[in-house]
C-alpha atoms as a PDB file:
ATOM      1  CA  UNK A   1     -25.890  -5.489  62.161  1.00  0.00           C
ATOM      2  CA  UNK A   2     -25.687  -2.010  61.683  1.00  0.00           C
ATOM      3  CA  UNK A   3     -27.044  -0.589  58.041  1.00  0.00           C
ATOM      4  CA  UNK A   4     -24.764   2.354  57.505  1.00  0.00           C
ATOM      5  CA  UNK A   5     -22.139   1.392  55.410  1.00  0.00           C
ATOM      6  CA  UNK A   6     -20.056   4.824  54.919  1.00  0.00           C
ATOM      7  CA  UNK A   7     -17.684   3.650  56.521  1.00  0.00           C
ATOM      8  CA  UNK A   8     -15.915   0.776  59.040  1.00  0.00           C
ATOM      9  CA  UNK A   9     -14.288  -0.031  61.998  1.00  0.00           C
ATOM     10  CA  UNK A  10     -13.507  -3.502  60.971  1.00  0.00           C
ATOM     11  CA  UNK A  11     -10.140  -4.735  62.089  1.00  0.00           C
ATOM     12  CA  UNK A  12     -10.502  -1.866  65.403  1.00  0.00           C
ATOM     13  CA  UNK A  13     -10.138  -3.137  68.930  1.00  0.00           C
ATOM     14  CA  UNK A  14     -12.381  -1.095  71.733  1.00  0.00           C
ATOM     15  CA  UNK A  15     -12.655  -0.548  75.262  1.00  0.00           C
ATOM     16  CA  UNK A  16     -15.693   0.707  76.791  1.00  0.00           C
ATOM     17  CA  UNK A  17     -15.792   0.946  80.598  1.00  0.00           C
ATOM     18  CA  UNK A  18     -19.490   0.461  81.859  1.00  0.00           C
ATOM     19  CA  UNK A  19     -20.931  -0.454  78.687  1.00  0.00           C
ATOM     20  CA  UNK A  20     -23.779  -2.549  79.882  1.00  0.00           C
ATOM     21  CA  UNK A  21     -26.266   0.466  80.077  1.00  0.00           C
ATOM     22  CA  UNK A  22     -26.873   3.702  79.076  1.00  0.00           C
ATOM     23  CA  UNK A  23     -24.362   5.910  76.981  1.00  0.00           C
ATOM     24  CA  UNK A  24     -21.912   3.482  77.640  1.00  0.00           C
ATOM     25  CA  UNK A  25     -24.289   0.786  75.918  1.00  0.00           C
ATOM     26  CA  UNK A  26     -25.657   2.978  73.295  1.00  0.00           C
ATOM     27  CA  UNK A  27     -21.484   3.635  72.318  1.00  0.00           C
ATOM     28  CA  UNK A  28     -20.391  -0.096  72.708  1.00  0.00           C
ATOM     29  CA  UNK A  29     -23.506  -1.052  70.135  1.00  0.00           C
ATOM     30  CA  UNK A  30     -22.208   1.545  67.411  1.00  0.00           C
ATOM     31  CA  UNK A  31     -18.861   0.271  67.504  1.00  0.00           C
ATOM     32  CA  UNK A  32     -19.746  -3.026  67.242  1.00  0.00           C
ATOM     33  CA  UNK A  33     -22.027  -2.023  64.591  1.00  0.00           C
ATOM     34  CA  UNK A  34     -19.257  -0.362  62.721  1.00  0.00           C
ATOM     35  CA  UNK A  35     -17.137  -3.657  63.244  1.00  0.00           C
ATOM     36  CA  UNK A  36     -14.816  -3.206  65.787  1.00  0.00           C
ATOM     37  CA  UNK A  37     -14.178  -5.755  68.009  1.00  0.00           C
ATOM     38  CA  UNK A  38     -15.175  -4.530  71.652  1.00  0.00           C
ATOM     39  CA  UNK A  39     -14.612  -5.285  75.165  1.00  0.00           C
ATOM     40  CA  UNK A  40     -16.720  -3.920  77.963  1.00  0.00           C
ATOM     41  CA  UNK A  41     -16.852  -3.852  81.869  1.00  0.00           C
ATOM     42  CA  UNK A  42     -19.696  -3.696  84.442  1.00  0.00           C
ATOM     43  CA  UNK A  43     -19.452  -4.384  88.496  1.00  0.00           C
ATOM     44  CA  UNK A  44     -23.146  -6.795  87.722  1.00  0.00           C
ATOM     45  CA  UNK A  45     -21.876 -10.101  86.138  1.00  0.00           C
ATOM     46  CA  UNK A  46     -25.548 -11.126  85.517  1.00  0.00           C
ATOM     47  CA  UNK A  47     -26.141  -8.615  83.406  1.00  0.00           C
ATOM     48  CA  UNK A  48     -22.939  -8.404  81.825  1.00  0.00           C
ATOM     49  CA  UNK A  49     -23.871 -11.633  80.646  1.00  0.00           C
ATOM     50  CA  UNK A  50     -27.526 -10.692  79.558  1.00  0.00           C
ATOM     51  CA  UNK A  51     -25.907  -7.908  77.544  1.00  0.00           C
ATOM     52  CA  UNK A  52     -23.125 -10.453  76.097  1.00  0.00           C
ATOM     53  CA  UNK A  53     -25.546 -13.025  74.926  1.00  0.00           C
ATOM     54  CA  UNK A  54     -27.570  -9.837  73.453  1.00  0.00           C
ATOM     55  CA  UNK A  55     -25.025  -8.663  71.435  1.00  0.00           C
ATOM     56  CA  UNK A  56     -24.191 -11.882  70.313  1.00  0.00           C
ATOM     57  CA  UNK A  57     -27.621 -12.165  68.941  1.00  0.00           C
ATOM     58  CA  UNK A  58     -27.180  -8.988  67.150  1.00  0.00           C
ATOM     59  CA  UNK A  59     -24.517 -10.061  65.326  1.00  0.00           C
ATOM     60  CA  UNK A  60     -22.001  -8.251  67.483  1.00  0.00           C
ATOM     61  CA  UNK A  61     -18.277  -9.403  68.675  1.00  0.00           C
ATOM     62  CA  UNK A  62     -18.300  -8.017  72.033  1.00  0.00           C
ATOM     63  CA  UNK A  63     -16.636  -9.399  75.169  1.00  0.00           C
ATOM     64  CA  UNK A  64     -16.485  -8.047  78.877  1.00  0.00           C
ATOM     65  CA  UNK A  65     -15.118  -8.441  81.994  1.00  0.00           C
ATOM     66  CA  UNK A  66     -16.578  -7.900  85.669  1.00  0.00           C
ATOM     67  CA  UNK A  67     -14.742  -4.741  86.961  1.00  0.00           C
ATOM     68  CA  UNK A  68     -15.341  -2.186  89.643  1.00  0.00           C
ATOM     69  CA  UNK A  69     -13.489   0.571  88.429  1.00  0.00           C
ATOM     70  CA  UNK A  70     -13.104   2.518  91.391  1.00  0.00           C
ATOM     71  CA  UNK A  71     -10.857  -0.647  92.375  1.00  0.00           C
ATOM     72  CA  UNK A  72      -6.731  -0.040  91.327  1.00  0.00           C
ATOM     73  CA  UNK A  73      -6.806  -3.739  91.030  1.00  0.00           C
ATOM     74  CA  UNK A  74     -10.040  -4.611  89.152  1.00  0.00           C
ATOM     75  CA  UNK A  75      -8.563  -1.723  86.753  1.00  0.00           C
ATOM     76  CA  UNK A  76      -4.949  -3.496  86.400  1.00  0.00           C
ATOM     77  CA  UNK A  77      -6.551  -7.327  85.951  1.00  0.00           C
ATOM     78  CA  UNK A  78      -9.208  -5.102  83.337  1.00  0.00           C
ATOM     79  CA  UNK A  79      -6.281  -4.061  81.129  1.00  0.00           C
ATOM     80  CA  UNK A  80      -4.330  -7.215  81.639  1.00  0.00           C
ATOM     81  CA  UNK A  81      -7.625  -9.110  79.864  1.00  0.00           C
ATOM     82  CA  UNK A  82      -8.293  -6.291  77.551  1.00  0.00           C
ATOM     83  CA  UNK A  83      -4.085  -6.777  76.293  1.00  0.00           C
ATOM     84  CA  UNK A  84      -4.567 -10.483  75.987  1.00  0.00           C
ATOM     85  CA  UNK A  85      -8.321 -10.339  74.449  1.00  0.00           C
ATOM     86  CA  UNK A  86      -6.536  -8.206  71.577  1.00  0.00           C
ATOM     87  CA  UNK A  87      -3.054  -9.530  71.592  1.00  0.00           C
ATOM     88  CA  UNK A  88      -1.758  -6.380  73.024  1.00  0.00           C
ATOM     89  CA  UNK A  89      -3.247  -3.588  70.341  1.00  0.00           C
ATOM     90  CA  UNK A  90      -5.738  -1.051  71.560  1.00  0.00           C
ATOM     91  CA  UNK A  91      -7.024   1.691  68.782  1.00  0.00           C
ATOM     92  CA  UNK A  92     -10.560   2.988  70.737  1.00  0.00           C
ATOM     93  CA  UNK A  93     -10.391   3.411  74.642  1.00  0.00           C
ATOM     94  CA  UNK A  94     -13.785   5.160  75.922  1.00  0.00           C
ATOM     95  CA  UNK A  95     -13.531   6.095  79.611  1.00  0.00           C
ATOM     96  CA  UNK A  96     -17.678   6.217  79.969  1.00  0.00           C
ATOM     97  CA  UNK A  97     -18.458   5.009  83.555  1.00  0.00           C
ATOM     98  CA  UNK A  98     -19.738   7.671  86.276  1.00  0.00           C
ATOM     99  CA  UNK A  99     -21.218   8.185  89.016  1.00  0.00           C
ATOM    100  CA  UNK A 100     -22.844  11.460  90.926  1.00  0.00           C
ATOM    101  CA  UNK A 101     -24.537  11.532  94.465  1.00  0.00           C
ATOM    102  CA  UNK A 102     -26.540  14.730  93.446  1.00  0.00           C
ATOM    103  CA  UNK A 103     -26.366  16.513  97.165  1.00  0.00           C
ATOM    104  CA  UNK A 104     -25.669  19.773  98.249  1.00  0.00           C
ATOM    105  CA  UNK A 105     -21.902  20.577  98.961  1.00  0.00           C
ATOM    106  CA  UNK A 106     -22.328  20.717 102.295  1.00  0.00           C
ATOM    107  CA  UNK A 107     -24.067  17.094 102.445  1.00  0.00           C
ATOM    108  CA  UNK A 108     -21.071  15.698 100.658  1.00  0.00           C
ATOM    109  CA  UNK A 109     -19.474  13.373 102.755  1.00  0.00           C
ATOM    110  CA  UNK A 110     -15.970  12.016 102.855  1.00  0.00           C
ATOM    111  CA  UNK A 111     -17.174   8.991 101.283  1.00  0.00           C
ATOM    112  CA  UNK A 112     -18.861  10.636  98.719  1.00  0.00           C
ATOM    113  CA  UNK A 113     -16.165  12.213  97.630  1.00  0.00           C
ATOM    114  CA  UNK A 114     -13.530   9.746  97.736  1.00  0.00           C
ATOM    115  CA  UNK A 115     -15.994   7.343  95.811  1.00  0.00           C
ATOM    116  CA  UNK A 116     -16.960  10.071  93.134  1.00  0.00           C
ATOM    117  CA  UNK A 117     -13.316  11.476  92.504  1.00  0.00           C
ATOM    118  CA  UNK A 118     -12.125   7.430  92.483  1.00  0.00           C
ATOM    119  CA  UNK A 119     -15.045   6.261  89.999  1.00  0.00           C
ATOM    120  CA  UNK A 120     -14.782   9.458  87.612  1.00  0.00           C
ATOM    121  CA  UNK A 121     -11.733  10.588  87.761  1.00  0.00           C
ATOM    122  CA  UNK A 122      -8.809   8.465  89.162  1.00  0.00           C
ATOM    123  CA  UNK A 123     -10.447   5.383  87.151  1.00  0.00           C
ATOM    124  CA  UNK A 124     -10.190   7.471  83.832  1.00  0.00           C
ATOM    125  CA  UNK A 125      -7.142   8.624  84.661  1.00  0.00           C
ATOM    126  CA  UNK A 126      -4.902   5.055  85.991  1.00  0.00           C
ATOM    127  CA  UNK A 127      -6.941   3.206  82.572  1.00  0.00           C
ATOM    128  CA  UNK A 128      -5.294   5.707  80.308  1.00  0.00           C
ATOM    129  CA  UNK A 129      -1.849   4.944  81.982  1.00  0.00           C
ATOM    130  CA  UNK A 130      -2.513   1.352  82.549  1.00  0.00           C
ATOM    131  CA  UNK A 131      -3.805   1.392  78.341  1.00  0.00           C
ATOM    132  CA  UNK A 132      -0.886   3.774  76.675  1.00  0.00           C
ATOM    133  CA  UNK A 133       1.189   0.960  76.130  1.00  0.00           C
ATOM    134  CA  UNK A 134      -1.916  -1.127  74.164  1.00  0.00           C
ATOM    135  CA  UNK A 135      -2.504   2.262  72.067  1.00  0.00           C
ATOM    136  CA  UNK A 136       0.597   3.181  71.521  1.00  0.00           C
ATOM    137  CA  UNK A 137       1.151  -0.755  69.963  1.00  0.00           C
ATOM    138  CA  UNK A 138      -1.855  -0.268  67.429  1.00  0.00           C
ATOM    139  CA  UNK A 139      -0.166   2.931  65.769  1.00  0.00           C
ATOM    140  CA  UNK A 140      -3.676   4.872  65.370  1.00  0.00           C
ATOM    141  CA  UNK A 141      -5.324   5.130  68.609  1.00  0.00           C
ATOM    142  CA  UNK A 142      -8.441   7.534  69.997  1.00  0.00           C
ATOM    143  CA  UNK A 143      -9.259   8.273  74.139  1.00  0.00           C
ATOM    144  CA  UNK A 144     -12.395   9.958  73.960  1.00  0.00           C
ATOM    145  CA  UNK A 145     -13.842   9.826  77.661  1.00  0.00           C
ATOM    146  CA  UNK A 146     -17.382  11.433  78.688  1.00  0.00           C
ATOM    147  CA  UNK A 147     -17.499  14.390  80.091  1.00  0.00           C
ATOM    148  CA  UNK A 148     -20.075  16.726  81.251  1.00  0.00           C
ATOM    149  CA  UNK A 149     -21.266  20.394  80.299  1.00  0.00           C
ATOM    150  CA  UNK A 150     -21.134  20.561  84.471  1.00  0.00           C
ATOM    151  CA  UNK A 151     -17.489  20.317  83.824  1.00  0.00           C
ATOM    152  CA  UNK A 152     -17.690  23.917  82.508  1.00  0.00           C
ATOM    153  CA  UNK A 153     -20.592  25.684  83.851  1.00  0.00           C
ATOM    154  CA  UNK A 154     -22.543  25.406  86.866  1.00  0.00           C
ATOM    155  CA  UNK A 155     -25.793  22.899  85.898  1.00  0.00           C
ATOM    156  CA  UNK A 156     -26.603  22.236  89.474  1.00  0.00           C
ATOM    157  CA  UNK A 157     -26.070  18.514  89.273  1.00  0.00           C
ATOM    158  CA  UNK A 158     -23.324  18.651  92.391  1.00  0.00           C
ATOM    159  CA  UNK A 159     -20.287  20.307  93.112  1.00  0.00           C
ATOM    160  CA  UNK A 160     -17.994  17.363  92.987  1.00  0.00           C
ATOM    161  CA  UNK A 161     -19.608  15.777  89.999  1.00  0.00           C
ATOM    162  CA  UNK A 162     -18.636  19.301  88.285  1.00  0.00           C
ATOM    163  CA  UNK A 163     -15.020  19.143  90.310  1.00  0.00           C
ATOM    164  CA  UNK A 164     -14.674  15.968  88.702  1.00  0.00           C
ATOM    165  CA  UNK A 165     -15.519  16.538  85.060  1.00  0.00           C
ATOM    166  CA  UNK A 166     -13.669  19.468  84.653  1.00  0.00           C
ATOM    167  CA  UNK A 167     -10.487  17.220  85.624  1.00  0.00           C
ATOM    168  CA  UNK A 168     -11.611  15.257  83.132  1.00  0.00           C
ATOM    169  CA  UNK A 169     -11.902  18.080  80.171  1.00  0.00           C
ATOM    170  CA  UNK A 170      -8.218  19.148  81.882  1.00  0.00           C
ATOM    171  CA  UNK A 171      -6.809  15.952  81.756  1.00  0.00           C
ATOM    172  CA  UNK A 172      -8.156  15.525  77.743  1.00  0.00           C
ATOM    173  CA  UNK A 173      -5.757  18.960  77.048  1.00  0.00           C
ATOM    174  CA  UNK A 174      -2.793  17.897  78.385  1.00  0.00           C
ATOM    175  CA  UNK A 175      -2.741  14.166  76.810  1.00  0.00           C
ATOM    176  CA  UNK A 176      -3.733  15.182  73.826  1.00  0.00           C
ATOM    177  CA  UNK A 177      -0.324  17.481  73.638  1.00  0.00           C
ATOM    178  CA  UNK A 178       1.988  15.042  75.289  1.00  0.00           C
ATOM    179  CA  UNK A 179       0.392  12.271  73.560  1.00  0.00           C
ATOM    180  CA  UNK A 180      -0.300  12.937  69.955  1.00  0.00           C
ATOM    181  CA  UNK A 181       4.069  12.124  68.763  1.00  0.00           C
ATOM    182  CA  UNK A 182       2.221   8.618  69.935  1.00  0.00           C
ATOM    183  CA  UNK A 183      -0.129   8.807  67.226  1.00  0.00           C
ATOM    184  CA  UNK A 184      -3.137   8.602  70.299  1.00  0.00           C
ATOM    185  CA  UNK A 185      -5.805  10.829  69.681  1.00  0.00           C
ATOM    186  CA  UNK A 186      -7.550  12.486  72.814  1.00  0.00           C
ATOM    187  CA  UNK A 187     -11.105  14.200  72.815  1.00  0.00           C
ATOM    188  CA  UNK A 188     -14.066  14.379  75.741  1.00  0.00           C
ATOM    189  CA  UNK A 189     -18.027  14.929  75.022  1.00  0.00           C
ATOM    190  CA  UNK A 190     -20.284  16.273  77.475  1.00  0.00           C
ATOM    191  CA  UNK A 191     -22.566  13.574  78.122  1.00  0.00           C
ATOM    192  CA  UNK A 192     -26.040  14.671  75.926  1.00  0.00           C
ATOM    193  CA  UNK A 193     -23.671  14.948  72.951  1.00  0.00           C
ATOM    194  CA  UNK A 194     -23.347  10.973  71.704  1.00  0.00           C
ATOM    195  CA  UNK A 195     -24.634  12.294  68.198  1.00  0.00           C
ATOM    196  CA  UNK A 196     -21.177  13.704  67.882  1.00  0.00           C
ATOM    197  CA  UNK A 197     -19.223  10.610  68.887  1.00  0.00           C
ATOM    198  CA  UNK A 198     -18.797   9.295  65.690  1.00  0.00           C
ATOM    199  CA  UNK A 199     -17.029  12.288  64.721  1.00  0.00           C
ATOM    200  CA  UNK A 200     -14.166  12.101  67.185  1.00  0.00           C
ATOM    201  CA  UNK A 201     -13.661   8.262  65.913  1.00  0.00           C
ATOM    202  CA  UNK A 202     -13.803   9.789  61.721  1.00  0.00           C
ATOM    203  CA  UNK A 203     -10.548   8.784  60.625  1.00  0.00           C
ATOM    204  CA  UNK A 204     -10.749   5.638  61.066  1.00  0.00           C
ATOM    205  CA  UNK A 205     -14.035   5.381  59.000  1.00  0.00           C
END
């Protein structure tokens, strides 16, 4: 369990899309730690369940759900497990999951870019619609998706990787206006900056 004991997230739901591995591992393991109760996706079911019975060795009271989130539907039957795994109360949503071909502009296929905008993007974008009406339920709610310093300056890891994390620090402005008379927090991190996650999540500790 984790040893830091500042603070708590116990009685705090979570989502974390692609939590099985990297960040999105490293962010569903501190939550947990803190005590929140969190739910996870990954498009592998084998190791969704490796990571499952992990956690569950550790102490931790996670539960996931196979999803590819660049599927509309695997995101709606996501959120319709996430609202019955929690009884219909979201506070934490973390839009993690990416993707990146890393090629030149002009060796960016159609493909490519439907599949990039679709995973990193359009995925963040539908969950936070598909999720308002979980956060809004909980009455102290926090978005924080993971963004990218490419979504600000050029860090020649692709043009539509960059395209699509500046939509992503864009989109973070605008809910966090229209959203905040919800009580629904809204921040992004560029991607190398986890040590600051726990402060976006600090009033709940």
């Amino acid at each position: 369990m984790h040893k830091d004991t500042r603070w708590s997230l116990h009685g705090k739901t979570a989502l974390v899309t692609g939590g099985t591995k990297g960040i999105g591992l490293a962010i569903v393991e501190e939550l947990a730690g803190l005590g929140a109760v969190v739910h996870t996706c990954s498009r592998n079911e084998s190791h969704l369940m490796e990571c499952i019975n992990d956690w569950h060795e550790k102490g931790f009271d996670v539960s996931g759900s196979v999803c590819d989130v660049s599927s509309r539907v695997q995101r709606q039957k996501l959120l319709e497990s996430v609202a019955d795994v929690f009884d219909g109360k979201l506070n934490i949503l973390v839009n993690n999951v990416g993707t990146n071909p890393r090629k030149p502009t002009l060796d960016v296929a159609a493909e490519d870019f439907s599949f990039t905008v679709s995973t990193n993007l359009e995925s963040a974008y539908n969950i936070c619609q598909l999720a308002y009406p979980l956060l809004k339920a909980s009455e102290e709610a926090s978005i924080v998706f993971i963004s990218s310093v490419a979504g600000v300056v050029s860090v020649n890891t692709g043009s539509i990787y960059a395209v699509t994390k500046g939509g992503i620090n864009q989109l973070t402005k605008s809910l966090a206006c229209e959203w905040a008379k919800d009580d629904i927090r809204t921040n992004c991190v560029a991607h190398f900056c986890y040590m600051f996650f726990k402060l976006l999540l600090c009033h709940f500790y």
